[in-house]
Protein backbone atom coordinates (compact mmCIF):
# COMPACT_ATOMS: atom_id res chain seq x y z
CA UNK A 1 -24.60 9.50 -87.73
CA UNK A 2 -21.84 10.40 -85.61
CA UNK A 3 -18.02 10.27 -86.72
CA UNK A 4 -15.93 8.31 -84.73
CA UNK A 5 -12.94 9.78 -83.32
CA UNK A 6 -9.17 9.47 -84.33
CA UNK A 7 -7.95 6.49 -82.49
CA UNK A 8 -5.48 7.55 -80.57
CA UNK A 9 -1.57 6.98 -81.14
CA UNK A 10 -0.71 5.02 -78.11
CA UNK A 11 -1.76 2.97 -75.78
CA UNK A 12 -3.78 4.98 -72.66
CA UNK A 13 -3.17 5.23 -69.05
CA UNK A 14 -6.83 5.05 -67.54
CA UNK A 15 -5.86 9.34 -66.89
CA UNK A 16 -5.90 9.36 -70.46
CA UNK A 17 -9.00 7.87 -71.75
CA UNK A 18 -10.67 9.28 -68.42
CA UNK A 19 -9.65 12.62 -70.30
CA UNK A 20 -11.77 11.58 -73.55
CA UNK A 21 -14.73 12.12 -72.17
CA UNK A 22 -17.95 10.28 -73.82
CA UNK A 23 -18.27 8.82 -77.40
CA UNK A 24 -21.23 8.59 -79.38
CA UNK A 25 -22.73 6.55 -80.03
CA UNK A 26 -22.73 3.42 -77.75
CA UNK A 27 -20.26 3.49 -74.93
CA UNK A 28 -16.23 2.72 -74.76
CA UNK A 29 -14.32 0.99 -72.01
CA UNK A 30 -10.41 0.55 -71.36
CA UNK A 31 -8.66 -2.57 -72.26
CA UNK A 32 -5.16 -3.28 -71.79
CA UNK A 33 -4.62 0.73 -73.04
CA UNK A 34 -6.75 -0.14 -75.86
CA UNK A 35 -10.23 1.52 -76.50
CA UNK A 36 -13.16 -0.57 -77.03
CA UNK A 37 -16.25 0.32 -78.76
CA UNK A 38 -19.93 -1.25 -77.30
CA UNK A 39 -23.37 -0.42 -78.65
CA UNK A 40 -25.82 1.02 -76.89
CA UNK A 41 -28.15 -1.04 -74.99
CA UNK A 42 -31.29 -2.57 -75.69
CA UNK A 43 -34.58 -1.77 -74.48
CA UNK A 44 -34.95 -5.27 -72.02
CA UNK A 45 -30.96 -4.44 -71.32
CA UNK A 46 -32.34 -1.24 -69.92
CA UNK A 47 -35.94 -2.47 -68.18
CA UNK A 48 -33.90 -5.44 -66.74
CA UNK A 49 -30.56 -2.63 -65.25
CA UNK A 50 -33.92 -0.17 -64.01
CA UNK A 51 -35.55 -2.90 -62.22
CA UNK A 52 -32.52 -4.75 -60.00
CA UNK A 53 -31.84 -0.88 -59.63
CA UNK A 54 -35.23 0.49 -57.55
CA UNK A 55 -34.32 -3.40 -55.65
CA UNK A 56 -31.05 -3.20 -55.01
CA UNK A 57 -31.25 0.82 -54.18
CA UNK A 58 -33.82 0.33 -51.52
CA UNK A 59 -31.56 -2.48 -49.62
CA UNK A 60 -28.44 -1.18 -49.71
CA UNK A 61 -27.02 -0.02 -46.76
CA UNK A 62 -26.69 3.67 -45.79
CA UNK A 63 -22.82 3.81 -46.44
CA UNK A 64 -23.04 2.62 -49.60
CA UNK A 65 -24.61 3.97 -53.32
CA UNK A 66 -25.83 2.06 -56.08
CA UNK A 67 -24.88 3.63 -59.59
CA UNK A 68 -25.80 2.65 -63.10
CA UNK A 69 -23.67 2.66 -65.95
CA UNK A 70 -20.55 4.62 -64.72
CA UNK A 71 -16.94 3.59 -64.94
CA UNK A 72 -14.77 1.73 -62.67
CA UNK A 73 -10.61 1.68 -62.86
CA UNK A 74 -9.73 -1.76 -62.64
CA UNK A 75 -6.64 -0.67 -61.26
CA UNK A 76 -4.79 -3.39 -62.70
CA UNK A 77 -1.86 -1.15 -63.81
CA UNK A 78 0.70 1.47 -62.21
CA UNK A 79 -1.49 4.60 -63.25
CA UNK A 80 1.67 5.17 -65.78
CA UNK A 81 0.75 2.06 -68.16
CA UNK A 82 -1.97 1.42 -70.42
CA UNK A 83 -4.72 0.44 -68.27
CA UNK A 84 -8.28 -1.02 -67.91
CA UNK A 85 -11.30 0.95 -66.84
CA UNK A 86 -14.71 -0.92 -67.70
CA UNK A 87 -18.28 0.35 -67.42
CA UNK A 88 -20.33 -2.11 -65.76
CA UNK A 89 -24.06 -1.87 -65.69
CA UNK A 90 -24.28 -1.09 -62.12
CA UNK A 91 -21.86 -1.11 -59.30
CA UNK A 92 -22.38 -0.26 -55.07
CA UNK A 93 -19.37 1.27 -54.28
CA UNK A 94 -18.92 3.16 -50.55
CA UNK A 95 -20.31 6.69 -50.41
CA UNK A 96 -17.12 8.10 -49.35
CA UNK A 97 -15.78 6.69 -52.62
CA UNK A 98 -18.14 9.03 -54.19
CA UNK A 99 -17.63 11.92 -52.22
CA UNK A 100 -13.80 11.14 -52.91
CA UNK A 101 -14.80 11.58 -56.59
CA UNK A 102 -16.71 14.46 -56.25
CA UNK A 103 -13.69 16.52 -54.39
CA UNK A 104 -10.60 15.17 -56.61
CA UNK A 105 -12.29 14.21 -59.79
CA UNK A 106 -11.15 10.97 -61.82
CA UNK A 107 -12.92 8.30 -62.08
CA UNK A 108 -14.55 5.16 -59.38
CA UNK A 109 -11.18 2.92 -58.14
CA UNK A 110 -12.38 -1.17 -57.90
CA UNK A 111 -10.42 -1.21 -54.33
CA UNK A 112 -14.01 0.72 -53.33
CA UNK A 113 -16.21 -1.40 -55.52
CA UNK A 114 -18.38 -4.29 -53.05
CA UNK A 115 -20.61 -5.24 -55.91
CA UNK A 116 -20.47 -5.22 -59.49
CA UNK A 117 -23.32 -6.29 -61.96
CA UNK A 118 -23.44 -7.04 -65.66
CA UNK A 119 -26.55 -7.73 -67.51
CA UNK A 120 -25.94 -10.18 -70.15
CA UNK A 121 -26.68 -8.83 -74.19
CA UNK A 122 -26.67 -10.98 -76.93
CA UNK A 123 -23.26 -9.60 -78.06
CA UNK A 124 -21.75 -9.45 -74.50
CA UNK A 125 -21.92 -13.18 -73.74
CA UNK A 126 -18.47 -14.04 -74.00
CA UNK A 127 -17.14 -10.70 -72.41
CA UNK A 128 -19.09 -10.57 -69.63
CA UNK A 129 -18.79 -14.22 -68.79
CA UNK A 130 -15.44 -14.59 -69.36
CA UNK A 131 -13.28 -11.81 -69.70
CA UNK A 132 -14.78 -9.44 -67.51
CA UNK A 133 -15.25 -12.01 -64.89
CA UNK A 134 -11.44 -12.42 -65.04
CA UNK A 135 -10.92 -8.93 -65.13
CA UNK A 136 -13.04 -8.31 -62.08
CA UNK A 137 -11.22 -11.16 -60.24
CA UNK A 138 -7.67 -9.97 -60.70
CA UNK A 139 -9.15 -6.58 -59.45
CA UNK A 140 -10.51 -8.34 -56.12
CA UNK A 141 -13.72 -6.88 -56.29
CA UNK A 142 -16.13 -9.18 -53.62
CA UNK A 143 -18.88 -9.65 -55.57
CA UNK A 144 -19.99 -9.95 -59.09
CA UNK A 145 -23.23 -10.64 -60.35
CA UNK A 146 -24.63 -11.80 -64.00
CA UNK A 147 -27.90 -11.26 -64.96
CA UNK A 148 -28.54 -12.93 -68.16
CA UNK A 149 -31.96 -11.66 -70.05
CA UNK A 150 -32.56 -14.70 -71.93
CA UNK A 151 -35.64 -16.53 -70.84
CA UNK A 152 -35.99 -17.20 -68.38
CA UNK A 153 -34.58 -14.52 -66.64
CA UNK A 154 -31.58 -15.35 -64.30
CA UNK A 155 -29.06 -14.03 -61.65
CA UNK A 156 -25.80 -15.90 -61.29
CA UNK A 157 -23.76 -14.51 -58.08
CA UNK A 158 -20.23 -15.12 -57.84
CA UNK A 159 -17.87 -14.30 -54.91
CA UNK A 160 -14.41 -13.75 -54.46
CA UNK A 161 -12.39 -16.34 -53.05
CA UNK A 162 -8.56 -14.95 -53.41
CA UNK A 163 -6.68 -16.99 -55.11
CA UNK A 164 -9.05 -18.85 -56.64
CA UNK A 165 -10.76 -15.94 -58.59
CA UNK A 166 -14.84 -16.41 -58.04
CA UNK A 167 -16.40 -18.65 -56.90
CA UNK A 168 -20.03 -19.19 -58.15
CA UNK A 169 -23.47 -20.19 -56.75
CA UNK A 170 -26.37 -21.71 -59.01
CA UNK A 171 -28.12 -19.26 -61.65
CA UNK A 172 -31.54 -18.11 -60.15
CA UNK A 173 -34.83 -17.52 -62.12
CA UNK A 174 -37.22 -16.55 -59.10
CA UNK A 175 -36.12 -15.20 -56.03
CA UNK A 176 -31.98 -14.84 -55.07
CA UNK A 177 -31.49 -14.23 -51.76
CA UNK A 178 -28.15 -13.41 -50.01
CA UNK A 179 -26.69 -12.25 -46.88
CA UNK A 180 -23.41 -10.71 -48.39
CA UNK A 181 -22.39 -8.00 -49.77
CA UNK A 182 -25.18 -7.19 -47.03
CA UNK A 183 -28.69 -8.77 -46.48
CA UNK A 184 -30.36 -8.77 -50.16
CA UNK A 185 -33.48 -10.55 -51.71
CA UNK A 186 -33.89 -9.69 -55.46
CA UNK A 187 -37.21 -10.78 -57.18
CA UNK A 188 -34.93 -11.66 -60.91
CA UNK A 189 -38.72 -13.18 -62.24
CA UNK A 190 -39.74 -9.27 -61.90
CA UNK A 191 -36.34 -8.16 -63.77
CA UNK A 192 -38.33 -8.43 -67.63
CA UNK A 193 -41.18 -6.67 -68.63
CA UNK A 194 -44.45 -9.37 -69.10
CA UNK A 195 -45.96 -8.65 -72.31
């Protein structure tokens, strides 16, 4: 078993905990400048993220990538105050957001994000839900989609709608099909293994 790190003695600019680097074991994210702990997925988290990724990969546009389980700045803060930084399951994000990442280092800005996706754990209900589809709101991305595991199997797509926050469209167990962020079909029946 691991050791967890010394919490730090302040609250973190997203520089900052960008300048952790990874944690064992699970994954952290950024909240208000504090650090929060998740656990590692499970296997149907992970057979569920593969499968809308090999979909979503081979529709997406050429300008734009799809990448698992990466972090985002929320950029909810001047860079100078404890910020948020989240890792989503999966995000599409513009390749010259990449490359930008690539050349100057940090981490993936949500100004760039088109699409972000959560898949729904038992003990990221409320989170993901709630407080990250706040969070993803008040950081304008377009799109966010929840895929919830439980049987069956289903895709709820929500879209910005400025001041509003997001709006959302009916949860789908068989086929969701969309023409925003760009042309789509996802098959969310195929998204869990069949025993």
């Amino acid at each position: 078993m691991t050791a967890l790190p010394e919490p730090p003695s302040h609250l973190l600019t997203v520089a900052e905990y960008a300048a952790l680097g990874e944690t064992e074991p699970g994954y952290t994210e950024l909240q208000e400048g504090r650090i929060l702990m998740s656990p590692s997925p499970t296997p149907e988290h992970n057979i569920a993220s593969g499968e809308l990724y090999v979909q979503l990969r081979a529709q997406a546009p050429d300008d734009f990538v799809v990448i698992q389980d990466i972090d985002i700045d929320l950029e909810l803060t001047p860079a100078d105050h404890p910020g948020f930084s989240r890792r989503p399951d999966m995000v599409v994000v513009s390749r010259a957001e990449r490359q930008r990442v690539r050349k100057e280092g940090g981490i993936l800005r949500a100004s760039e994000v088109i699409l972000v996706v959560e898949i729904v754990s038992p003990g990221s209900r409320r989170t993901d839900y709630m407080i990250k589809r706040d969070e993803y709101a008040d950081a304008r991305i377009p799109h966010y989609w929840i895929v919830d595991i439980s049987e069956p199997v289903s895709l709820h797509a929500l879209h910005h709608a400025g001041d509003f926050g997001y709006q959302e469209t009916p949860a789908v167990t068989a086929e969701y099909s969309a023409i925003e962020p760009f042309p789509v079909k996802i098959q969310v029946d195929q998204l869990s293994e069949r025993d």
